[in-house]
N, C-alpha and C. Protein backbone atom coordinates (compact mmCIF):
# COMPACT_ATOMS: atom_id res chain seq x y z
N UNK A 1 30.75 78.59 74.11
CA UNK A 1 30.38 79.49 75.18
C UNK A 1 31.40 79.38 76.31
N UNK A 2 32.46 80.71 76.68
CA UNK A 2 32.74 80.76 77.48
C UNK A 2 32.41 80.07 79.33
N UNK A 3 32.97 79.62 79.68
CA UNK A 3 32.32 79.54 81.31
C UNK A 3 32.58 80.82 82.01
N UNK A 4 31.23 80.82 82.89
CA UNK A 4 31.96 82.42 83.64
C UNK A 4 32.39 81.99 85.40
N UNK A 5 33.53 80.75 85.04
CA UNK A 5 34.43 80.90 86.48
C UNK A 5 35.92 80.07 85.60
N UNK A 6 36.11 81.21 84.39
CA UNK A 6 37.52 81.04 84.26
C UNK A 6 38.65 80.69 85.61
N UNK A 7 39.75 79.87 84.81
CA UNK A 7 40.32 79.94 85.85
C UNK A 7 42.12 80.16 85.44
N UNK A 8 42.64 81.15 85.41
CA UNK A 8 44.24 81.33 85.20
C UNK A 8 45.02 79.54 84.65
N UNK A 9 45.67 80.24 83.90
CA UNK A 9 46.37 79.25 83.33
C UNK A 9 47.34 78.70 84.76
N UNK A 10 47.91 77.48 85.00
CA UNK A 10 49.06 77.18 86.01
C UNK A 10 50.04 78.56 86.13
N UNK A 11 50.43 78.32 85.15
CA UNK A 11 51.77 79.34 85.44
C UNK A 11 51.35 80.67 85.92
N UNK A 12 50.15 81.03 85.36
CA UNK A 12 49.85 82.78 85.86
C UNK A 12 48.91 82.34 87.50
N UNK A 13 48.54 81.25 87.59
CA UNK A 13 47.95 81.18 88.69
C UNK A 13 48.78 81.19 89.45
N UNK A 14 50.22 80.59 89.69
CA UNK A 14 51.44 80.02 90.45
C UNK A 14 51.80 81.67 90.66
N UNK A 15 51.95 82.74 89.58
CA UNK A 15 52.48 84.17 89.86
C UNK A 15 51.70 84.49 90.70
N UNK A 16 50.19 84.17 90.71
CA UNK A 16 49.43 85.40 91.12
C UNK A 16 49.06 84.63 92.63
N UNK A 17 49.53 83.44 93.16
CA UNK A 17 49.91 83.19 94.58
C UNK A 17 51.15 83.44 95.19
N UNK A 18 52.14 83.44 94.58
CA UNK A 18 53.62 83.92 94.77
C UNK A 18 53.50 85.62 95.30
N UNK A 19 52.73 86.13 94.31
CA UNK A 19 52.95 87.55 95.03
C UNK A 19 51.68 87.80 96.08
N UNK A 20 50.58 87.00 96.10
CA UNK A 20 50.33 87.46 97.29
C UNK A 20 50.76 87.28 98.68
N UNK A 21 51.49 85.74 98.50
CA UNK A 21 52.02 85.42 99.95
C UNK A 21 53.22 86.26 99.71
N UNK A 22 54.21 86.99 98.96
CA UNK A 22 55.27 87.80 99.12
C UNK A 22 54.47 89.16 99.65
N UNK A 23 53.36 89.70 99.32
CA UNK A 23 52.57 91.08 99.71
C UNK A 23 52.20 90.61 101.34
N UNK A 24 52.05 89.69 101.73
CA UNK A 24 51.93 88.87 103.02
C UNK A 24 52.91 88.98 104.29
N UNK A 25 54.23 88.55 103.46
CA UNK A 25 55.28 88.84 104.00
C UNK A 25 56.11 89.72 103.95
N UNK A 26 55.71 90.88 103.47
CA UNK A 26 56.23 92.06 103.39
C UNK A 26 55.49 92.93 104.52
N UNK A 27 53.89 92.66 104.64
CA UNK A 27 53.38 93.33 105.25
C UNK A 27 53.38 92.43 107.09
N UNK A 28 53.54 91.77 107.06
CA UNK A 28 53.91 91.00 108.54
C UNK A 28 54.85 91.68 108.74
N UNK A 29 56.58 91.64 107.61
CA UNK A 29 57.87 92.08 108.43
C UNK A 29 58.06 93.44 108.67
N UNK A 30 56.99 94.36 108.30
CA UNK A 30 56.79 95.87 107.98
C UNK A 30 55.96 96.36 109.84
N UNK A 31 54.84 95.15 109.84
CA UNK A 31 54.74 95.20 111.59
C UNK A 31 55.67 94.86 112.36
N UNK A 32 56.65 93.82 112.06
CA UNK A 32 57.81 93.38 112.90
C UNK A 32 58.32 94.37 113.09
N UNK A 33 59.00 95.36 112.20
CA UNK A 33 59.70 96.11 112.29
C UNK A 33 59.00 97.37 113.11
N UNK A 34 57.58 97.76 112.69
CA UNK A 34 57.54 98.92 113.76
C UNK A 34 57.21 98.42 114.96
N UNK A 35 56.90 97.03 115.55
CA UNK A 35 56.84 96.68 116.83
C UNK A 35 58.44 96.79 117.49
N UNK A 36 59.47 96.29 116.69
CA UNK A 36 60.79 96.81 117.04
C UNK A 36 61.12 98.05 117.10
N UNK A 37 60.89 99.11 116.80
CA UNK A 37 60.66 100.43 117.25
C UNK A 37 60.05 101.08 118.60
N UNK A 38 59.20 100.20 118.82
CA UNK A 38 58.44 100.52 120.00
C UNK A 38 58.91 99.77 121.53
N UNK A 39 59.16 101.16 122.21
CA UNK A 39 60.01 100.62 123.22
C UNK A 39 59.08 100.00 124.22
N UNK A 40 57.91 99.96 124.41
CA UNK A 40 57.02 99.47 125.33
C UNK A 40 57.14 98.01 124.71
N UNK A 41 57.18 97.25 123.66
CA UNK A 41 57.38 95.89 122.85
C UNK A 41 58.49 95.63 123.75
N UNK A 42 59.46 96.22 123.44
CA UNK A 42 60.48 95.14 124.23
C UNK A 42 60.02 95.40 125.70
N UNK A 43 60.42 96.46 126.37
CA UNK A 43 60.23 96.34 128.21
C UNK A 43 58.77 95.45 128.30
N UNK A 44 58.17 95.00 127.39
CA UNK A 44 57.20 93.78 127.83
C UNK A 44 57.78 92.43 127.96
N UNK A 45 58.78 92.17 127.11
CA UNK A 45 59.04 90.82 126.85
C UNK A 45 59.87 90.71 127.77
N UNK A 46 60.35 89.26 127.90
CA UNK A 46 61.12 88.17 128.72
C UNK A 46 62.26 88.60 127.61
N UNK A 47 63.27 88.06 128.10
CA UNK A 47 64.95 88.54 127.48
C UNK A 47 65.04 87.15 126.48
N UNK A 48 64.44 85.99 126.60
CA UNK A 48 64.01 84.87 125.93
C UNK A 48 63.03 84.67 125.00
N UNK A 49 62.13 85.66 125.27
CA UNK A 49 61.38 86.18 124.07
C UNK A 49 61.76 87.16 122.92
N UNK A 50 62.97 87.72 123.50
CA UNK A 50 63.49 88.66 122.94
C UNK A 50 64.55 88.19 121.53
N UNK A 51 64.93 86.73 122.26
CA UNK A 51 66.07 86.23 121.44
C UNK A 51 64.95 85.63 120.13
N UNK A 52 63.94 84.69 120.38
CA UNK A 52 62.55 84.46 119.64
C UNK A 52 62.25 85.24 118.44
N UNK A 53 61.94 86.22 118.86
CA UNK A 53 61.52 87.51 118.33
C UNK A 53 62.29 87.74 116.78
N UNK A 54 63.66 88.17 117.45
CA UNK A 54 64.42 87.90 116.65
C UNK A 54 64.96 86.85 115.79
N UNK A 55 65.02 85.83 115.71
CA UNK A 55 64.92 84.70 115.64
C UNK A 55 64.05 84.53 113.77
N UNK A 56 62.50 84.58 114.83
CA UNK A 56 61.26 84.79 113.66
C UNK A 56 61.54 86.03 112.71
N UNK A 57 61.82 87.31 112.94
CA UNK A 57 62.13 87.73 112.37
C UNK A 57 63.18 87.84 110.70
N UNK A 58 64.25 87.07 111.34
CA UNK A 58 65.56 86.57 110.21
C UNK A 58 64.58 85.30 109.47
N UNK A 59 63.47 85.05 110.46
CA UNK A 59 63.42 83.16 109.37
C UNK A 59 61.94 83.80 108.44
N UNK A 60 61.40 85.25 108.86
CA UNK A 60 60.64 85.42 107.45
C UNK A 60 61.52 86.54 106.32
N UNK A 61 62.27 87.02 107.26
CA UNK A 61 63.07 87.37 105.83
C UNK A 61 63.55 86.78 104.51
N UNK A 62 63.99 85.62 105.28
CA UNK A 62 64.63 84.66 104.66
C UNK A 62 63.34 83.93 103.63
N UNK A 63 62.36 83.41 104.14
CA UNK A 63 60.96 83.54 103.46
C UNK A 63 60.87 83.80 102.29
N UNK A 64 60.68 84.71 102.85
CA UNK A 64 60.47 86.39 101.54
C UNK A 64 61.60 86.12 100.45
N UNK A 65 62.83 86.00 100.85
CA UNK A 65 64.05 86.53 99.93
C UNK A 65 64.12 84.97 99.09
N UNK A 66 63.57 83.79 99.09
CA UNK A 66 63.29 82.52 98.38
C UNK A 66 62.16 82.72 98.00
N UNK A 67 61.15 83.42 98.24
CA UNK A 67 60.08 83.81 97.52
C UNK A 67 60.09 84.44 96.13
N UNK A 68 61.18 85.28 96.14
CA UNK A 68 61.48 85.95 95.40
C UNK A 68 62.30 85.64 93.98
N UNK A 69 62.63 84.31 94.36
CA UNK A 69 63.60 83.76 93.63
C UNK A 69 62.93 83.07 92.60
């Protein structure tokens, strides 16, 4: 008799967390980006928040693009 709280083999379990934290970080850098569009985002920030900003930005790309690997 089956159990009914199967649970994914390692390896398909390991895929099927890989792409959700990549669906994660696609959809965070997808807000980054239209908050960078929006000119009221920046004329809010400090010119030091600004460098930040950017900053976080490059270090979830980077994320993402070892995620992928």
């Amino acid at each position: 008799m089956e159990s009914p709280e199967r649970k994914p083999l390692t390896g398909v379990w390991s895929e099927i967390e890989r792409r959700m934290v990549d669906g994660q970080l696609r959809l965070v850098l997808e807000v980054l980006r239209d908050l960078r569009e929006d000119q009221r985002f920046w004329l809010s920030m400090g010119p030091e928040f600004r460098v930040r900003y950017e900053d976080f930005q490059g270090d979830l790309a980077a994320l993402r693009a070892s995620f992928r690997k």
